[in-house]
N, C-alpha and C. Protein backbone atom coordinates (compact mmCIF):
# COMPACT_ATOMS: atom_id res chain seq x y z
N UNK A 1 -7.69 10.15 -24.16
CA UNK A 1 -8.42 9.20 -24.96
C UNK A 1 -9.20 8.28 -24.04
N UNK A 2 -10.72 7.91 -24.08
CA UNK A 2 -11.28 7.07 -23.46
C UNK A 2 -11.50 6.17 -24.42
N UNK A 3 -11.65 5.03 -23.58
CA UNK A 3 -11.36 3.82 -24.21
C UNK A 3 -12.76 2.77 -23.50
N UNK A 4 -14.09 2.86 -23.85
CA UNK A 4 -14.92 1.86 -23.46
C UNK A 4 -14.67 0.85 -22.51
N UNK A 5 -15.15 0.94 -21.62
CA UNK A 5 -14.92 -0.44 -20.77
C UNK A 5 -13.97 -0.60 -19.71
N UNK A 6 -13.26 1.05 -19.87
CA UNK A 6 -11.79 0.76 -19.19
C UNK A 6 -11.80 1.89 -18.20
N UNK A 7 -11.69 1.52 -16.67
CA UNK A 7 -11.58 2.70 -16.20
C UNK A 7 -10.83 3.60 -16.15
N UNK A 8 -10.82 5.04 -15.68
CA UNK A 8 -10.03 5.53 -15.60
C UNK A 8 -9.09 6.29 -14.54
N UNK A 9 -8.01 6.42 -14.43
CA UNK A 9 -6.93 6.21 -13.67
C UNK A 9 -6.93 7.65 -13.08
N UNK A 10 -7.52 8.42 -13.48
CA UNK A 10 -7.40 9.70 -12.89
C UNK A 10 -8.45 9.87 -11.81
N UNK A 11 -7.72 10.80 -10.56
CA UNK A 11 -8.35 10.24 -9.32
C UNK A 11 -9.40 11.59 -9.24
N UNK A 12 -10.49 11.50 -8.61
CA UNK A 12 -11.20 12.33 -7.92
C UNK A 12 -10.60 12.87 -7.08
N UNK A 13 -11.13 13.88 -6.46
CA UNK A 13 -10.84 15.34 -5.02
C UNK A 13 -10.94 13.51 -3.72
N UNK A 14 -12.35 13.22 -3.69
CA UNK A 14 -12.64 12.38 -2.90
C UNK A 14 -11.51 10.99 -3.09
N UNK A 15 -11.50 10.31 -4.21
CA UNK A 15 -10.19 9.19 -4.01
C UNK A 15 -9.13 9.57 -3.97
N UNK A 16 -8.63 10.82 -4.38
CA UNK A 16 -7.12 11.53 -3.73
C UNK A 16 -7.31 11.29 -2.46
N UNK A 17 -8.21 11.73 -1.59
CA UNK A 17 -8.37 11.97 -0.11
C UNK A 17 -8.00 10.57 0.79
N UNK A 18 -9.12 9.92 -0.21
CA UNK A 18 -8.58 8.76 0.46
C UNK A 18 -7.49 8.20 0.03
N UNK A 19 -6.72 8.10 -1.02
CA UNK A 19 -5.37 7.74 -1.49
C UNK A 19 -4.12 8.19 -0.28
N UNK A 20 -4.32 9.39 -0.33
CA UNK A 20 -3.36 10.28 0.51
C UNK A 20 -3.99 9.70 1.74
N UNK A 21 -4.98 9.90 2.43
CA UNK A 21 -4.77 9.79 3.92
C UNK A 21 -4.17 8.42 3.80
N UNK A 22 -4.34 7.17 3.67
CA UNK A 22 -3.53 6.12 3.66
C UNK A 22 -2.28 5.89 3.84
N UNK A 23 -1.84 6.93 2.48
CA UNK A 23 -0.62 6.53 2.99
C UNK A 23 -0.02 7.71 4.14
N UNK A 24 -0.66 8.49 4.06
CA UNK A 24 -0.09 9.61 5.98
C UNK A 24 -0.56 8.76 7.02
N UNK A 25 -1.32 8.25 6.86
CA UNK A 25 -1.11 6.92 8.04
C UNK A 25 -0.14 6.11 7.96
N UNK A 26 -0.16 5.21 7.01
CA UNK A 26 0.98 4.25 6.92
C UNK A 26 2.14 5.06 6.82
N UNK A 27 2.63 6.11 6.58
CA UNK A 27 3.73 6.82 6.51
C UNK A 27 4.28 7.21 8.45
N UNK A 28 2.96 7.36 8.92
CA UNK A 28 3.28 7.93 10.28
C UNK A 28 3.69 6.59 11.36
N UNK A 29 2.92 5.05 10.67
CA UNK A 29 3.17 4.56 11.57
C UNK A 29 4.55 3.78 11.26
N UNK A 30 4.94 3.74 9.78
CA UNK A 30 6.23 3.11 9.77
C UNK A 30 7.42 4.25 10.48
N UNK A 31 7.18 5.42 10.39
CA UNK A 31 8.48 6.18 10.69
C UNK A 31 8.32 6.43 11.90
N UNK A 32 7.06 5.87 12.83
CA UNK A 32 7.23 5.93 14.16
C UNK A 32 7.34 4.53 15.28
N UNK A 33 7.31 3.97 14.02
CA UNK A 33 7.30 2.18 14.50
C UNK A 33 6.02 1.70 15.48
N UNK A 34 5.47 2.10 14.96
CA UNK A 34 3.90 2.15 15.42
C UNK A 34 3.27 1.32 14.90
N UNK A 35 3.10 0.03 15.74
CA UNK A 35 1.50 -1.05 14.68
C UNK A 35 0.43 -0.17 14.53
N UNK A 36 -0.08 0.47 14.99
CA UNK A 36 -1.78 0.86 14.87
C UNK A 36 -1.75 1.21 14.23
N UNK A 37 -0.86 2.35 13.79
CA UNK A 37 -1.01 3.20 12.15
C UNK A 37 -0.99 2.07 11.02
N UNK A 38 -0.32 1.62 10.97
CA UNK A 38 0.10 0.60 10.08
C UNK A 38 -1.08 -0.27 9.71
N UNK A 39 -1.64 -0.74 10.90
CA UNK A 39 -2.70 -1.68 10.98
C UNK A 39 -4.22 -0.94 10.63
N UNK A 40 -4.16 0.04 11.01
CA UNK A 40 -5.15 1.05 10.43
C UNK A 40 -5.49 1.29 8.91
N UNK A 41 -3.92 1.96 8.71
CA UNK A 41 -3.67 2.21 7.16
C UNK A 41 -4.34 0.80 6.63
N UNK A 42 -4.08 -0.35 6.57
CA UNK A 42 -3.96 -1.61 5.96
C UNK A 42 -5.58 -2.03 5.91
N UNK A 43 -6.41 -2.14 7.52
CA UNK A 43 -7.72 -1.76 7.43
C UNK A 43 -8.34 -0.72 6.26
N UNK A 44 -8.25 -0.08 6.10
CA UNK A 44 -8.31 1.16 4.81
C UNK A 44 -8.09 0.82 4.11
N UNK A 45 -7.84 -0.17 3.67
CA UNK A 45 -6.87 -0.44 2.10
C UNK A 45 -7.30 -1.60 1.70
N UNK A 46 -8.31 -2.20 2.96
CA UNK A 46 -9.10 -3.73 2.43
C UNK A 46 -10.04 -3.26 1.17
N UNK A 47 -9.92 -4.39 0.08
CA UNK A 47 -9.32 -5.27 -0.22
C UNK A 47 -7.91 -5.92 -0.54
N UNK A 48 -7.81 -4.86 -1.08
CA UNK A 48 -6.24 -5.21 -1.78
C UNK A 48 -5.25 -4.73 -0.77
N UNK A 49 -5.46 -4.65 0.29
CA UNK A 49 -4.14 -4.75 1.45
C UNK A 49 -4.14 -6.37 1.79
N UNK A 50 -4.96 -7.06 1.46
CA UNK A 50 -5.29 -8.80 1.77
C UNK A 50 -3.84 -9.01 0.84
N UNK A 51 -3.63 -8.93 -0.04
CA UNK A 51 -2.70 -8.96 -1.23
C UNK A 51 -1.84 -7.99 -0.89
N UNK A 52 -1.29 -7.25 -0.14
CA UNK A 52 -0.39 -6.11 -0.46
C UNK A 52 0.91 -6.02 1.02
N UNK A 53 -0.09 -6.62 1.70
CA UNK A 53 0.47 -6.71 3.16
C UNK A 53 1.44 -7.76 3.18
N UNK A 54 1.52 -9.52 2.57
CA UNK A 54 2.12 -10.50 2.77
C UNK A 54 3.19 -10.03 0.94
N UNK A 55 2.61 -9.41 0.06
CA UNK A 55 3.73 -9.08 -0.39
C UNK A 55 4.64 -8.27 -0.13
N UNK A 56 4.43 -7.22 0.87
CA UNK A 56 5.17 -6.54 1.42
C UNK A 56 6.32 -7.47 2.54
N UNK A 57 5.73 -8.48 3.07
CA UNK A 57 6.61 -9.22 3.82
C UNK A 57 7.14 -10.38 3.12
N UNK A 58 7.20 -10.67 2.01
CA UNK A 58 7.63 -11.63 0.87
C UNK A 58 9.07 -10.31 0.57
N UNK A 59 8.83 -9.38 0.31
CA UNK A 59 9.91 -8.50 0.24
C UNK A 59 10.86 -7.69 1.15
N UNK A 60 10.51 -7.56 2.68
CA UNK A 60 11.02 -7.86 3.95
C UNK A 60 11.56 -8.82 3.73
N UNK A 61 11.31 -10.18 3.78
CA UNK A 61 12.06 -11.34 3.69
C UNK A 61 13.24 -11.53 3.12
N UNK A 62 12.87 -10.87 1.26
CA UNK A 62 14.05 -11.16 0.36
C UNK A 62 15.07 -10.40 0.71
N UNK A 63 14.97 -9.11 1.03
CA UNK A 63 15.69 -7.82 1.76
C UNK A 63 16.85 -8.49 2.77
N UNK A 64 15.73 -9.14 3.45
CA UNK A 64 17.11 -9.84 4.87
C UNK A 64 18.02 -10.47 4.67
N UNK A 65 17.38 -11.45 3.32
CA UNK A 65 18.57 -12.24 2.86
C UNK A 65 20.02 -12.05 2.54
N UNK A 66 19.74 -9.96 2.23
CA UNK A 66 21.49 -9.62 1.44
C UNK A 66 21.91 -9.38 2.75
N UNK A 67 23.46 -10.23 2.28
CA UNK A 67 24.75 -9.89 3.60
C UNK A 67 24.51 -8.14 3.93
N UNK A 68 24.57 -8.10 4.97
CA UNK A 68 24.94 -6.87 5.83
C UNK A 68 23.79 -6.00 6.06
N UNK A 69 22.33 -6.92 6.02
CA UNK A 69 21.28 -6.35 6.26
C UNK A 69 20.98 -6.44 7.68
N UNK A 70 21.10 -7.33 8.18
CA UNK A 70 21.31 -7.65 9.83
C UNK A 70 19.69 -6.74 10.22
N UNK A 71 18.76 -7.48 10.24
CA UNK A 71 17.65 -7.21 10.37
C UNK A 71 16.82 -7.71 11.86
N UNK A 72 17.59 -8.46 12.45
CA UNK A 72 17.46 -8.89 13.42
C UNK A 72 17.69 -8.12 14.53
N UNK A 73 16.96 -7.68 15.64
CA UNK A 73 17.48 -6.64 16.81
C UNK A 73 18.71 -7.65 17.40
N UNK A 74 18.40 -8.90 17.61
CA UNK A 74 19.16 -9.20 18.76
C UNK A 74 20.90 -9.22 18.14
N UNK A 75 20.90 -9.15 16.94
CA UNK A 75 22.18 -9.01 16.43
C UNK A 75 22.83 -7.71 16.11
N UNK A 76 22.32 -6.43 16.60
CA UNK A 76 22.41 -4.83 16.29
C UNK A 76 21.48 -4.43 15.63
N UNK A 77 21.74 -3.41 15.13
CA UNK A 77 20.87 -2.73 14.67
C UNK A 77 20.82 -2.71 13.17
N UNK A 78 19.48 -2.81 12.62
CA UNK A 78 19.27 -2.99 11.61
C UNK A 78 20.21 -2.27 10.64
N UNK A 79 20.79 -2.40 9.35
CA UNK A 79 21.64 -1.29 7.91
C UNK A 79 20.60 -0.66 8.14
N UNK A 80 20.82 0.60 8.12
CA UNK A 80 20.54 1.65 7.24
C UNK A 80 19.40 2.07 6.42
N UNK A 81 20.26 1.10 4.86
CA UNK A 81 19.53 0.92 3.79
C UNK A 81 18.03 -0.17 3.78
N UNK A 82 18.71 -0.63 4.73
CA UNK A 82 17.72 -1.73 5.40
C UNK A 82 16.45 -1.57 5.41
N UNK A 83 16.62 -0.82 6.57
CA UNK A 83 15.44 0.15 7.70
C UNK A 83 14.95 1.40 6.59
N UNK A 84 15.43 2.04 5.78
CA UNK A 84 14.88 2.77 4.90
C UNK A 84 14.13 2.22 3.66
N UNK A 85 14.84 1.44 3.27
CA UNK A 85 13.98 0.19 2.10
C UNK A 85 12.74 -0.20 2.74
N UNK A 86 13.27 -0.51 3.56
CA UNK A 86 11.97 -1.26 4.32
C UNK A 86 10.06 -0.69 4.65
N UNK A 87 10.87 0.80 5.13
CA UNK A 87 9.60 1.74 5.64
C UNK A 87 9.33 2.29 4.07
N UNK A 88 9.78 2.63 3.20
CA UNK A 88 9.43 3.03 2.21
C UNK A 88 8.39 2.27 1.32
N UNK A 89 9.30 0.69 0.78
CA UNK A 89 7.96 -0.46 0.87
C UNK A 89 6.96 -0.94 1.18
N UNK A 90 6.84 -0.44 2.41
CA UNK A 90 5.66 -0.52 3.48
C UNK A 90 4.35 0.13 3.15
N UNK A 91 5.05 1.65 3.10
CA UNK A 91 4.08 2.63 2.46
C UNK A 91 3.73 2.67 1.10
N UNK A 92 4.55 2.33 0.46
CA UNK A 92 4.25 2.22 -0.98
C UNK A 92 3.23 0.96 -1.18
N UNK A 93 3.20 -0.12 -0.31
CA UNK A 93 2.66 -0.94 -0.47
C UNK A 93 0.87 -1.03 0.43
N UNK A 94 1.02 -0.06 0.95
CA UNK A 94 -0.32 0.18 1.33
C UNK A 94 -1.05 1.42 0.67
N UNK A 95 -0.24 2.24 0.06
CA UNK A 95 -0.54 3.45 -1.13
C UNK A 95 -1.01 3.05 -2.23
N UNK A 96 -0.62 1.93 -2.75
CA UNK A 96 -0.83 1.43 -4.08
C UNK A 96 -2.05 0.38 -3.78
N UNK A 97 -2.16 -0.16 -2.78
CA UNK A 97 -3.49 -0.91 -2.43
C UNK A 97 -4.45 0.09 -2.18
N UNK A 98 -5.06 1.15 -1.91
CA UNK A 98 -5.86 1.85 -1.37
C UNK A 98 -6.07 2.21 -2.97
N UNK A 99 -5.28 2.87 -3.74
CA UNK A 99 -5.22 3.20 -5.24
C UNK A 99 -6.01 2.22 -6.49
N UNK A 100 -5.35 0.72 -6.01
CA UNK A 100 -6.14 -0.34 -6.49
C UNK A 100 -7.89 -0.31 -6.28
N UNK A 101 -7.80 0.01 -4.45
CA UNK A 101 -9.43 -0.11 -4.69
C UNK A 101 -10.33 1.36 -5.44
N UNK A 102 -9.30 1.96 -5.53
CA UNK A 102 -10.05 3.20 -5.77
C UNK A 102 -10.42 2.42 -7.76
N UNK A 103 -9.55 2.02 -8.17
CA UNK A 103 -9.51 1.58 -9.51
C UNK A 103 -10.57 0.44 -9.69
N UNK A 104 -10.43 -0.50 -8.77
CA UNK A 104 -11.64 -1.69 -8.78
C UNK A 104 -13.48 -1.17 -8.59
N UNK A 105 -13.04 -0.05 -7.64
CA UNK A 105 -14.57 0.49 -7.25
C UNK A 105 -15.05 1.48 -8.41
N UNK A 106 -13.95 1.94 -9.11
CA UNK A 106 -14.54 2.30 -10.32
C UNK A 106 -15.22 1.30 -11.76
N UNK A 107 -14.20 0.27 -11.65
CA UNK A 107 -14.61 -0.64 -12.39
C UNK A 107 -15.91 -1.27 -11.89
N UNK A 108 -16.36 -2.04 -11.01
CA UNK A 108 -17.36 -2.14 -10.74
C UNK A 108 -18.33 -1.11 -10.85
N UNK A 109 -18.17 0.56 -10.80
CA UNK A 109 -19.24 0.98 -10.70
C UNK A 109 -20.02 0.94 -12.30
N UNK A 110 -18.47 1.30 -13.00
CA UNK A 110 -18.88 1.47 -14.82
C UNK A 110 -19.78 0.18 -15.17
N UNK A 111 -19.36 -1.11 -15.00
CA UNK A 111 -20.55 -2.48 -14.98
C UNK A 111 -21.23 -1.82 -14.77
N UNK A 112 -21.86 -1.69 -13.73
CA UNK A 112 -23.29 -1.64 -13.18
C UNK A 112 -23.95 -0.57 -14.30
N UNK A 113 -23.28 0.37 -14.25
CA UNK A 113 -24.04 1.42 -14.88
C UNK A 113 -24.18 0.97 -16.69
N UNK A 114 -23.03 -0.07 -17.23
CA UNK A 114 -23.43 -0.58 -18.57
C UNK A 114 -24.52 -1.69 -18.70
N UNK A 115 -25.16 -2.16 -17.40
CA UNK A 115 -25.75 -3.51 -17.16
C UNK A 115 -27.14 -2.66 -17.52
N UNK A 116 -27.27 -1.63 -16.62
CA UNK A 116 -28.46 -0.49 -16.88
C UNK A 116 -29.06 -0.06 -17.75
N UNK A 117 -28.17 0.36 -19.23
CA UNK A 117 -28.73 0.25 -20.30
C UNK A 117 -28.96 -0.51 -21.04
């Protein structure tokens, strides 16, 4: 069902491409503990990595708070669940920003093209 005015959520060959490479970047640099990937991915994902990046560390944060997360090197080594929550969030949170712009750049394009007629 299309619905006037509203974009739609289904991705192109081309915004898959870019959807996916994003997050195989951000996927490669969290599971290799790698800034550049990370920082790359996030570059890629401007705009909405501006928004996606400090919520991702708003949720790092809350994470540390539960007993027995020990997130700190100098105190051992991170849980587990920790370190897996963590990298998973990461990526999800730069996957879903890259997705956003794919959704905003559609919206903007549909304007333009209703301003036209």
């Amino acid at each position: 069902m299309k619905i006037p005015g509203v974009a739609s959520v289904r991705l192109t060959v081309r915004s898959l491409i870019y959807v996916v490479a994003v997050a195989v970047i951000a996927a490669l640099g969290f599971t290799e503990q790698s800034p550049w990937p990370i920082l790359l991915a996030a570059l890629l994902a401007v705009p909405s990595s501006i928004v996606a990046v400090p919520c991702y560390y708003l949720a790092y944060g809350f994470l540390a708070l539960i007993p027995g997360a020990n997130p700190s090197s100098s105190s051992g080594t991170p849980a587990a669940w920790f370190t897996v929550t963590t990298f998973v969030l990461g990526i999800l949170a730069l996957t879903v920003a890259a997705f956003v712009n794919v959704l905003l750049l559609r919206s903007l394009a549909a304007r333009r093209s209703a301003r036209r007629r």
